[in-house]
N, C-alpha and C. Protein backbone atom coordinates (compact mmCIF):
# COMPACT_ATOMS: atom_id res chain seq x y z
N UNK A 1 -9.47 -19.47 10.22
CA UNK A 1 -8.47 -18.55 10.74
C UNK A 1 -8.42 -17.31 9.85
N UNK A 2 -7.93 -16.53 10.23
CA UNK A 2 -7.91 -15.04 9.72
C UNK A 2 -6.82 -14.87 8.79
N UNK A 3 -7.27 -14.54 7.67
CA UNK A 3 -5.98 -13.96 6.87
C UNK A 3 -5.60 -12.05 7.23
N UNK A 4 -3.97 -12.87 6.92
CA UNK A 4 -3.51 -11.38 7.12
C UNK A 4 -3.19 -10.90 5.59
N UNK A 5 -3.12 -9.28 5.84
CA UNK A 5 -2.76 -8.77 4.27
C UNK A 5 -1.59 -7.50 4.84
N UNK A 6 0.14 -7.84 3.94
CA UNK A 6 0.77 -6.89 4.52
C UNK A 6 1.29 -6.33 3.32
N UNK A 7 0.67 -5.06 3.09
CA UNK A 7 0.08 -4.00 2.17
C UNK A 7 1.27 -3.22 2.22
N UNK A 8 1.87 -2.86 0.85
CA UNK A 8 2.70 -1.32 0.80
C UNK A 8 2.16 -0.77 -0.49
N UNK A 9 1.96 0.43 -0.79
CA UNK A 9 1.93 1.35 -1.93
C UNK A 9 2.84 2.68 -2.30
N UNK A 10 3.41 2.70 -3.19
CA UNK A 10 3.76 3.70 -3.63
C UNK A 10 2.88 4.60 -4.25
N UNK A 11 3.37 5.63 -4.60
CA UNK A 11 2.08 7.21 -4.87
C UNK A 11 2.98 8.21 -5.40
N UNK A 12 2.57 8.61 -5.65
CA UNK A 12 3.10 10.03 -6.61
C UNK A 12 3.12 11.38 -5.76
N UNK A 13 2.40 11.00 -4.50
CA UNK A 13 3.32 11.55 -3.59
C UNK A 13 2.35 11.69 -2.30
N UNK A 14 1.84 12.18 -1.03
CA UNK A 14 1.86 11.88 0.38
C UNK A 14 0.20 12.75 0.21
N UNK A 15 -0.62 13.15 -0.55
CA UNK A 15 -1.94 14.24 -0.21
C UNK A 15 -2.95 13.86 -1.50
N UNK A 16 -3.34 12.66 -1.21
CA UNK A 16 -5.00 12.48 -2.05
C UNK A 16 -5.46 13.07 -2.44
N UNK A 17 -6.13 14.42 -1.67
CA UNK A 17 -6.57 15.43 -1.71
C UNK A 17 -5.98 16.41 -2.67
N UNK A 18 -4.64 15.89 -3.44
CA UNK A 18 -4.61 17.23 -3.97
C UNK A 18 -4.15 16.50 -5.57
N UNK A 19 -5.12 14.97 -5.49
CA UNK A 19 -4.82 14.44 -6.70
C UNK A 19 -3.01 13.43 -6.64
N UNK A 20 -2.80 13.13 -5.96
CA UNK A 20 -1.81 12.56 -5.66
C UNK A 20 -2.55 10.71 -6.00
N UNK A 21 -1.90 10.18 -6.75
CA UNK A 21 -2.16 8.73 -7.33
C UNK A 21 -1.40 7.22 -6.91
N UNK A 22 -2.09 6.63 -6.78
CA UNK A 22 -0.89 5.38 -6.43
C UNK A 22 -0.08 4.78 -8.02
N UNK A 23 1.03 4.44 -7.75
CA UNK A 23 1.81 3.65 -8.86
C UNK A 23 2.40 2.94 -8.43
N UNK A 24 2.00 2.25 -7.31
CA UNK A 24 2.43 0.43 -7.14
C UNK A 24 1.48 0.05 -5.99
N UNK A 25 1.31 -1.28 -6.15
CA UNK A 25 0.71 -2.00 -5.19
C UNK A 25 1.64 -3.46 -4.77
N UNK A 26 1.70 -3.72 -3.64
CA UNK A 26 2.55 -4.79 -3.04
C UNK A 26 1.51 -5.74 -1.99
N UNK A 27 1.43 -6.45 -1.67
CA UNK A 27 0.77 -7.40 -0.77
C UNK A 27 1.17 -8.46 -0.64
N UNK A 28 1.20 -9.19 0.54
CA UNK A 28 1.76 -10.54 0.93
C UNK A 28 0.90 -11.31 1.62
N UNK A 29 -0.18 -12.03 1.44
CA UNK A 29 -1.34 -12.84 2.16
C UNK A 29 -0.58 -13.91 3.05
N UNK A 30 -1.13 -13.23 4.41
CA UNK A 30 -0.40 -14.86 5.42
C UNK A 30 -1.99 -15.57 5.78
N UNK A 31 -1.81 -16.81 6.43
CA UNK A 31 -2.60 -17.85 6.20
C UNK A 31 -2.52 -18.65 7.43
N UNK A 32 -2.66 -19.02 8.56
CA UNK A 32 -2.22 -19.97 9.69
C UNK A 32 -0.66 -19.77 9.35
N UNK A 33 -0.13 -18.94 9.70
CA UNK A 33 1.33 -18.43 9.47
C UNK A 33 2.48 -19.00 8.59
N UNK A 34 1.26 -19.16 7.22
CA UNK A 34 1.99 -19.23 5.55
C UNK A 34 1.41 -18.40 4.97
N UNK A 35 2.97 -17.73 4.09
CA UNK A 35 2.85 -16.76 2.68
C UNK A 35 1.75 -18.03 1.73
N UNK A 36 0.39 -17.34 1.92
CA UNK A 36 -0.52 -18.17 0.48
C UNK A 36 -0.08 -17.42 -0.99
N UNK A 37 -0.02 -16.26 -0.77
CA UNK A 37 0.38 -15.14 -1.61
C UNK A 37 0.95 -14.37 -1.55
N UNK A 38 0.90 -13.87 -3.24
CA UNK A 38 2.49 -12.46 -3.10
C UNK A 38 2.25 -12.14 -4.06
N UNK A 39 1.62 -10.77 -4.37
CA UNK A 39 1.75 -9.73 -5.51
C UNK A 39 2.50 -8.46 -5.48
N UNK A 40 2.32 -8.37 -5.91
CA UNK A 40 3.07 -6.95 -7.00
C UNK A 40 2.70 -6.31 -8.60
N UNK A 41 2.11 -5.42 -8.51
CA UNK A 41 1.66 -4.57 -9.43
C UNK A 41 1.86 -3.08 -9.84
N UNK A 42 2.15 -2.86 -10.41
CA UNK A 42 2.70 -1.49 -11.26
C UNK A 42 1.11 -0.96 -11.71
N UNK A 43 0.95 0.51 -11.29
CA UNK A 43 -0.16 0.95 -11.61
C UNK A 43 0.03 2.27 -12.61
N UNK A 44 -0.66 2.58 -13.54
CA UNK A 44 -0.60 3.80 -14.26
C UNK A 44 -1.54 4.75 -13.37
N UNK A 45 -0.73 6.09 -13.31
CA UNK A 45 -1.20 6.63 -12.49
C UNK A 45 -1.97 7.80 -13.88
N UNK A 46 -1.53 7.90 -14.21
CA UNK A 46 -2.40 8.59 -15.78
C UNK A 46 -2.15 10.00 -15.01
N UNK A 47 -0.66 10.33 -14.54
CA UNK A 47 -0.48 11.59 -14.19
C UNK A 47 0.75 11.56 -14.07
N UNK A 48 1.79 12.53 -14.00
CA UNK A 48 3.61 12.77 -14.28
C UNK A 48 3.75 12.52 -12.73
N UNK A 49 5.03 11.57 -13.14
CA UNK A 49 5.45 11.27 -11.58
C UNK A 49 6.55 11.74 -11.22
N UNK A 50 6.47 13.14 -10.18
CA UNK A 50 7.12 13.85 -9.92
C UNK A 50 8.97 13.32 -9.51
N UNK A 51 9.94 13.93 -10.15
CA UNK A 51 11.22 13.27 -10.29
C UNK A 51 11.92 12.90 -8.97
N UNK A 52 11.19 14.08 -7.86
CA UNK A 52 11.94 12.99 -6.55
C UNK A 52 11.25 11.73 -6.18
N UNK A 53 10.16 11.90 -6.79
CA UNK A 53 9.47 10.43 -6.00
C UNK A 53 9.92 9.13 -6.80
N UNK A 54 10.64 9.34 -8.48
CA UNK A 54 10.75 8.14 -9.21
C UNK A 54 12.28 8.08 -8.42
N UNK A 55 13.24 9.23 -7.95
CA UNK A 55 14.12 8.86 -7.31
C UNK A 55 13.98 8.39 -5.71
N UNK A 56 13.15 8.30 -4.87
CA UNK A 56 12.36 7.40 -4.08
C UNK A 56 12.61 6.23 -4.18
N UNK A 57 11.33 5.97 -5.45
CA UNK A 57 10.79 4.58 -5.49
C UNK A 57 11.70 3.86 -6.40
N UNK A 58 12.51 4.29 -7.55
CA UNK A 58 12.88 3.37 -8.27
C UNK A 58 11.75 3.29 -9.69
N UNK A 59 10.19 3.93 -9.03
CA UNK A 59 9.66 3.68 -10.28
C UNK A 59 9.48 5.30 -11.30
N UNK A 60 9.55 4.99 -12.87
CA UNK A 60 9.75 6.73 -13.33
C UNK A 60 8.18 6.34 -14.61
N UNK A 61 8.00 7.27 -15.11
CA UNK A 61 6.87 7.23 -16.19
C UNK A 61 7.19 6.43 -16.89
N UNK A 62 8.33 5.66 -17.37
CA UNK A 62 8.06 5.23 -18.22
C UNK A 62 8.15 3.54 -18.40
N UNK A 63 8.12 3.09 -17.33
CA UNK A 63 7.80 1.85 -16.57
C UNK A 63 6.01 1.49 -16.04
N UNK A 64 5.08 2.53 -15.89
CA UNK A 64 4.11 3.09 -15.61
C UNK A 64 3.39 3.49 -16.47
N UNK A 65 4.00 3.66 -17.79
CA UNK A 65 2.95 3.35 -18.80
C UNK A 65 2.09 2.67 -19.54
N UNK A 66 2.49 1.40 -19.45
CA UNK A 66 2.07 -0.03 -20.27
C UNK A 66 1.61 -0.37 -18.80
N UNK A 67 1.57 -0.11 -17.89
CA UNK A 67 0.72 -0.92 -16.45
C UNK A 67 -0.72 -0.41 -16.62
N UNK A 68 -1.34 -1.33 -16.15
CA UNK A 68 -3.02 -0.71 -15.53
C UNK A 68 -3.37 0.21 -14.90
N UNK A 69 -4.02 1.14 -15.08
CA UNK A 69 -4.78 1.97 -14.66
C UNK A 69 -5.61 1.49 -13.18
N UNK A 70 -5.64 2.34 -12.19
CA UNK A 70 -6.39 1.44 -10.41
C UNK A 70 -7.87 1.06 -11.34
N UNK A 71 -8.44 1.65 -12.24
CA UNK A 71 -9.99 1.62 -12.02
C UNK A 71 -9.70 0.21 -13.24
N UNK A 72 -9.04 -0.12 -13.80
CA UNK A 72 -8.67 -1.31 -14.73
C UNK A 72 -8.47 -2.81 -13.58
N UNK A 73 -7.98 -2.05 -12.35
CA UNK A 73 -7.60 -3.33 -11.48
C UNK A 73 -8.07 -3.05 -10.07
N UNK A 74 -9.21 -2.54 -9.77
CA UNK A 74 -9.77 -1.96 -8.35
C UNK A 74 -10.48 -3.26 -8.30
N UNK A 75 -11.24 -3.80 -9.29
CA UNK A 75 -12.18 -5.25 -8.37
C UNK A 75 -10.96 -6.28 -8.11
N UNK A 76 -9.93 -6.30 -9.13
CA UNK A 76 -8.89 -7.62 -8.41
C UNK A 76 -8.36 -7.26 -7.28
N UNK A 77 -8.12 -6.22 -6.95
CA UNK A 77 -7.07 -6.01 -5.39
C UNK A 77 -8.65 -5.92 -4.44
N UNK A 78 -9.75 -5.45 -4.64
CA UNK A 78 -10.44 -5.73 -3.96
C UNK A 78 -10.28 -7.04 -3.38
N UNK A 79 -11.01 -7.50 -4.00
CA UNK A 79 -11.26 -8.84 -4.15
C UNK A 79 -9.80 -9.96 -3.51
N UNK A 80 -8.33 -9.42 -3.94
CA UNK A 80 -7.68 -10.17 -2.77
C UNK A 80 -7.62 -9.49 -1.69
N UNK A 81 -7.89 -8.28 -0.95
CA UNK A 81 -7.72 -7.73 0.22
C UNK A 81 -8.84 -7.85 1.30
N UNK A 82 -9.89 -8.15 0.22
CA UNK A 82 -11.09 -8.55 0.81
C UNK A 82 -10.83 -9.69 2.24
N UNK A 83 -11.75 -9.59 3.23
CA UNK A 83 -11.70 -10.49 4.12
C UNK A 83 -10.14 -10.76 5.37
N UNK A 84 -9.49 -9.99 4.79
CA UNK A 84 -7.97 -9.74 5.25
C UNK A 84 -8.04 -8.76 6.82
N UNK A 85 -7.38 -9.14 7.57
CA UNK A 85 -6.85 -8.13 8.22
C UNK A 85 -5.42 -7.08 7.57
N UNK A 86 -5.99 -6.05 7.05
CA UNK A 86 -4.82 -5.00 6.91
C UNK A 86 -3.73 -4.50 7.56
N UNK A 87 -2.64 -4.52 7.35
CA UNK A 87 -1.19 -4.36 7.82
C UNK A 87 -0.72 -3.68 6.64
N UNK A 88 0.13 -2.39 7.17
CA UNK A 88 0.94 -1.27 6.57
C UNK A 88 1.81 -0.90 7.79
N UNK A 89 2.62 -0.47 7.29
CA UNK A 89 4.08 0.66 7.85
C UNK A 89 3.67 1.96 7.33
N UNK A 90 2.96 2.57 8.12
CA UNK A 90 2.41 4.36 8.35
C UNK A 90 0.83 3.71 7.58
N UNK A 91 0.32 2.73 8.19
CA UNK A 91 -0.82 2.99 7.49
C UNK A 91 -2.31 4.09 7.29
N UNK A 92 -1.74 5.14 8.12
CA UNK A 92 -2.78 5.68 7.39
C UNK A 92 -2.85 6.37 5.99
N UNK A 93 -1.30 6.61 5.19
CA UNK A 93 -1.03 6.41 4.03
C UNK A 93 -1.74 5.37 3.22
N UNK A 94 -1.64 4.25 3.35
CA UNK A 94 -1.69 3.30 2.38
C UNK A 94 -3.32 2.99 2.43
N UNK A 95 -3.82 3.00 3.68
CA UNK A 95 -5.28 2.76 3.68
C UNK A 95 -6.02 3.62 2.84
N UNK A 96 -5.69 5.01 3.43
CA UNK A 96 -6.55 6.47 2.98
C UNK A 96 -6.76 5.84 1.02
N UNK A 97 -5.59 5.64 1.36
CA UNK A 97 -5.40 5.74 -0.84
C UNK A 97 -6.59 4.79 -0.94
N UNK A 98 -6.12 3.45 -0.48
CA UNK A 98 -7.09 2.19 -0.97
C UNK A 98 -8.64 2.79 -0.86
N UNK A 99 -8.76 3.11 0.41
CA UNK A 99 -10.11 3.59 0.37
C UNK A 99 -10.82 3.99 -0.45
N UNK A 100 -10.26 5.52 -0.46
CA UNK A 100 -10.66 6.63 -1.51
C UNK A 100 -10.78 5.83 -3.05
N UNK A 101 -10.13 5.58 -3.87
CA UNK A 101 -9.45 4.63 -4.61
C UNK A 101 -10.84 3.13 -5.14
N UNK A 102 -11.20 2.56 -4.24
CA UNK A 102 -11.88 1.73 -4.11
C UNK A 102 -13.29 2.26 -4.15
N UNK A 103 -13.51 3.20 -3.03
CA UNK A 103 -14.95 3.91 -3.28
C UNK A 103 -15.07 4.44 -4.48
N UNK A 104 -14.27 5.41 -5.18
CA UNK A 104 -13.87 6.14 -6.20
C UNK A 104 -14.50 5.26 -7.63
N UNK A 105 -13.95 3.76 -7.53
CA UNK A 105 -14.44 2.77 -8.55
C UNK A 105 -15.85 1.89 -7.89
N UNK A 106 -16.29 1.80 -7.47
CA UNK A 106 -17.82 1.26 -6.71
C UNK A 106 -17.12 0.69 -5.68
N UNK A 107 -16.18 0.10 -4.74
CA UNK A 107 -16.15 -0.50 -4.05
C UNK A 107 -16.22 0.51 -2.73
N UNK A 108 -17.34 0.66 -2.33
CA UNK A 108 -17.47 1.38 -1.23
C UNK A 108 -17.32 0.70 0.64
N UNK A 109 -17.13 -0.51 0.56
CA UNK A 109 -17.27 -1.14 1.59
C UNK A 109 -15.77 -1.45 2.07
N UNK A 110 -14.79 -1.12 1.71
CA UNK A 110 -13.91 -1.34 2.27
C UNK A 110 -12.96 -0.56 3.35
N UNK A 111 -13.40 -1.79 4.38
CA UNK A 111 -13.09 -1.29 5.66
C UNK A 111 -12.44 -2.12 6.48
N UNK A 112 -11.26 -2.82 6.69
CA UNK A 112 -11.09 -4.02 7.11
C UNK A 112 -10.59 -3.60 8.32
N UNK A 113 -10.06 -4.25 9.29
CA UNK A 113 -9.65 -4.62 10.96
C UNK A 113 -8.00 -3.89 10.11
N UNK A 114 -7.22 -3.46 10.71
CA UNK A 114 -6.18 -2.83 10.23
C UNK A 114 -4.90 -2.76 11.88
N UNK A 115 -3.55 -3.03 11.24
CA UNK A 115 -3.07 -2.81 12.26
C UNK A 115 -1.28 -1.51 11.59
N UNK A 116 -1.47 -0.62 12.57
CA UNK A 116 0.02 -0.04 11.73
C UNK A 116 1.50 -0.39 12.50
N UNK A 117 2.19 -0.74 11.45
CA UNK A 117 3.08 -1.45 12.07
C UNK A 117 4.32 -0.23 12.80
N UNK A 118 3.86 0.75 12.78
CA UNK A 118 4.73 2.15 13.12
C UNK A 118 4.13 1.77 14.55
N UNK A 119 3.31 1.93 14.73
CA UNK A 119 2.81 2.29 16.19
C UNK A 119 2.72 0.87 16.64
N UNK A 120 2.78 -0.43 16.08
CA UNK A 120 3.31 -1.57 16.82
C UNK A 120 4.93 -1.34 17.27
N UNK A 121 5.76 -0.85 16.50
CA UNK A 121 7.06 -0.60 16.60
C UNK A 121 7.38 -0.08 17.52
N UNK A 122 6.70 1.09 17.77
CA UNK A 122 6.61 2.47 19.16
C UNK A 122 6.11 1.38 20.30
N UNK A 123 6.06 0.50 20.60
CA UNK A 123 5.19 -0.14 21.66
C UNK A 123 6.22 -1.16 22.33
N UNK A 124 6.49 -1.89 20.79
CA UNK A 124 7.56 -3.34 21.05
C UNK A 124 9.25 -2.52 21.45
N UNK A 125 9.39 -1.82 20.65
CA UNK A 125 10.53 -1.29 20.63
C UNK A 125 10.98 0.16 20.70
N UNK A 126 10.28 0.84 21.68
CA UNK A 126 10.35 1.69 22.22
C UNK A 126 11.98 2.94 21.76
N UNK A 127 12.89 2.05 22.10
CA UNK A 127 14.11 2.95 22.46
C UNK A 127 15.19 2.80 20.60
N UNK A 128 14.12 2.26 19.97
CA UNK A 128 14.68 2.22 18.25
C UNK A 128 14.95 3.91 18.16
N UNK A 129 16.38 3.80 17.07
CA UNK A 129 16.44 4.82 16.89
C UNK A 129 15.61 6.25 16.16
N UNK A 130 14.62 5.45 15.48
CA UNK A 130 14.04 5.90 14.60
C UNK A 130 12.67 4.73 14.00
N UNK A 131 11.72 4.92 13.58
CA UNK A 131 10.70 4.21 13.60
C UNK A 131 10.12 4.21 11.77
N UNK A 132 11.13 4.43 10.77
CA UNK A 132 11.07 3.71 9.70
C UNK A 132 11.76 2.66 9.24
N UNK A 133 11.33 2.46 8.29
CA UNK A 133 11.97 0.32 7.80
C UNK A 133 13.46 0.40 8.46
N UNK A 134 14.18 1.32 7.61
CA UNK A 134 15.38 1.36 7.61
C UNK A 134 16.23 1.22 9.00
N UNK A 135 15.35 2.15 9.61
CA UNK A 135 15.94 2.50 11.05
C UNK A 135 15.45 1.13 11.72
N UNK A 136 14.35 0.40 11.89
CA UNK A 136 13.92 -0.37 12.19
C UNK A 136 14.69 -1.74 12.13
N UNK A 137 15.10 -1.53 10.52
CA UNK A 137 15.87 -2.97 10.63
C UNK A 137 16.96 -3.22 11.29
N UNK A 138 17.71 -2.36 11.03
CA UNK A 138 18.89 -1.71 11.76
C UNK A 138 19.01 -2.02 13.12
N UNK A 139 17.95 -1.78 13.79
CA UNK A 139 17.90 -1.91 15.45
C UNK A 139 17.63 -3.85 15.56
């Protein structure tokens, strides 16, 4: 049976492209519909994390310093995301990063079956007020 992987990241802020870094990784491995796993990791982004985003996330530099670096921990998250079907809320955020991120350190093959749970939301639940977590749960 297929494992699922339901992926969130935090970042230093929304454009790869302009050097924007991840500083957390989250994942929850389901299994014939059991949690096998559950991580959580704090990443050094080895760049200043701009003050609205630590008021965001909760996370600030200096929690993010003593964490790993992605290219210190790119074969372990490989390696559990590997073989997974991917699940995110706005994933083309969270993928783009992994990608880039992964190729960036040799892992060039990662490409998994992916589903976003925004546009499952828009489908199941059409008349929600709004189509983030918050609003989501809410409804």
């Amino acid at each position: 049976m297929t494992k699922i992987a339901i992926v969130d990241i935090e970042t230093t802020g929304p454009r790869i492209e302009e050097g924007d870094q991840i500083i957390q990784i989250a994942a929850v491995i389901i299994e014939e519909g059991r949690i096998i796993q559950e991580y959580n990791m704090l990443i050094n982004p080895e760049i200043e994390i701009p003050f609205h985003i630590s008021q965001l996330t909760g996370i600030n530099q200096e929690v993010v310093l003593k964490a790993p670096t992605f290219k210190q921990v790119a074969g372990l998250w490989y390696q559990r995301l590997q073989g997974c079907v991917f699940v995110a809320h706005n994933l083309a955020l969270d993928l783009t990063f992994l990608k880039e991120n992964f190729a960036l350190h040799g892992f060039e093959t990662f490409n998994p079956p992916a589903l976003d749970t925004v546009k499952l939301a828009k489908i199941l639940i059409p008349k929600a007020t709004g189509f983030n977590l918050s609003d989501l749960s809410k409804h």
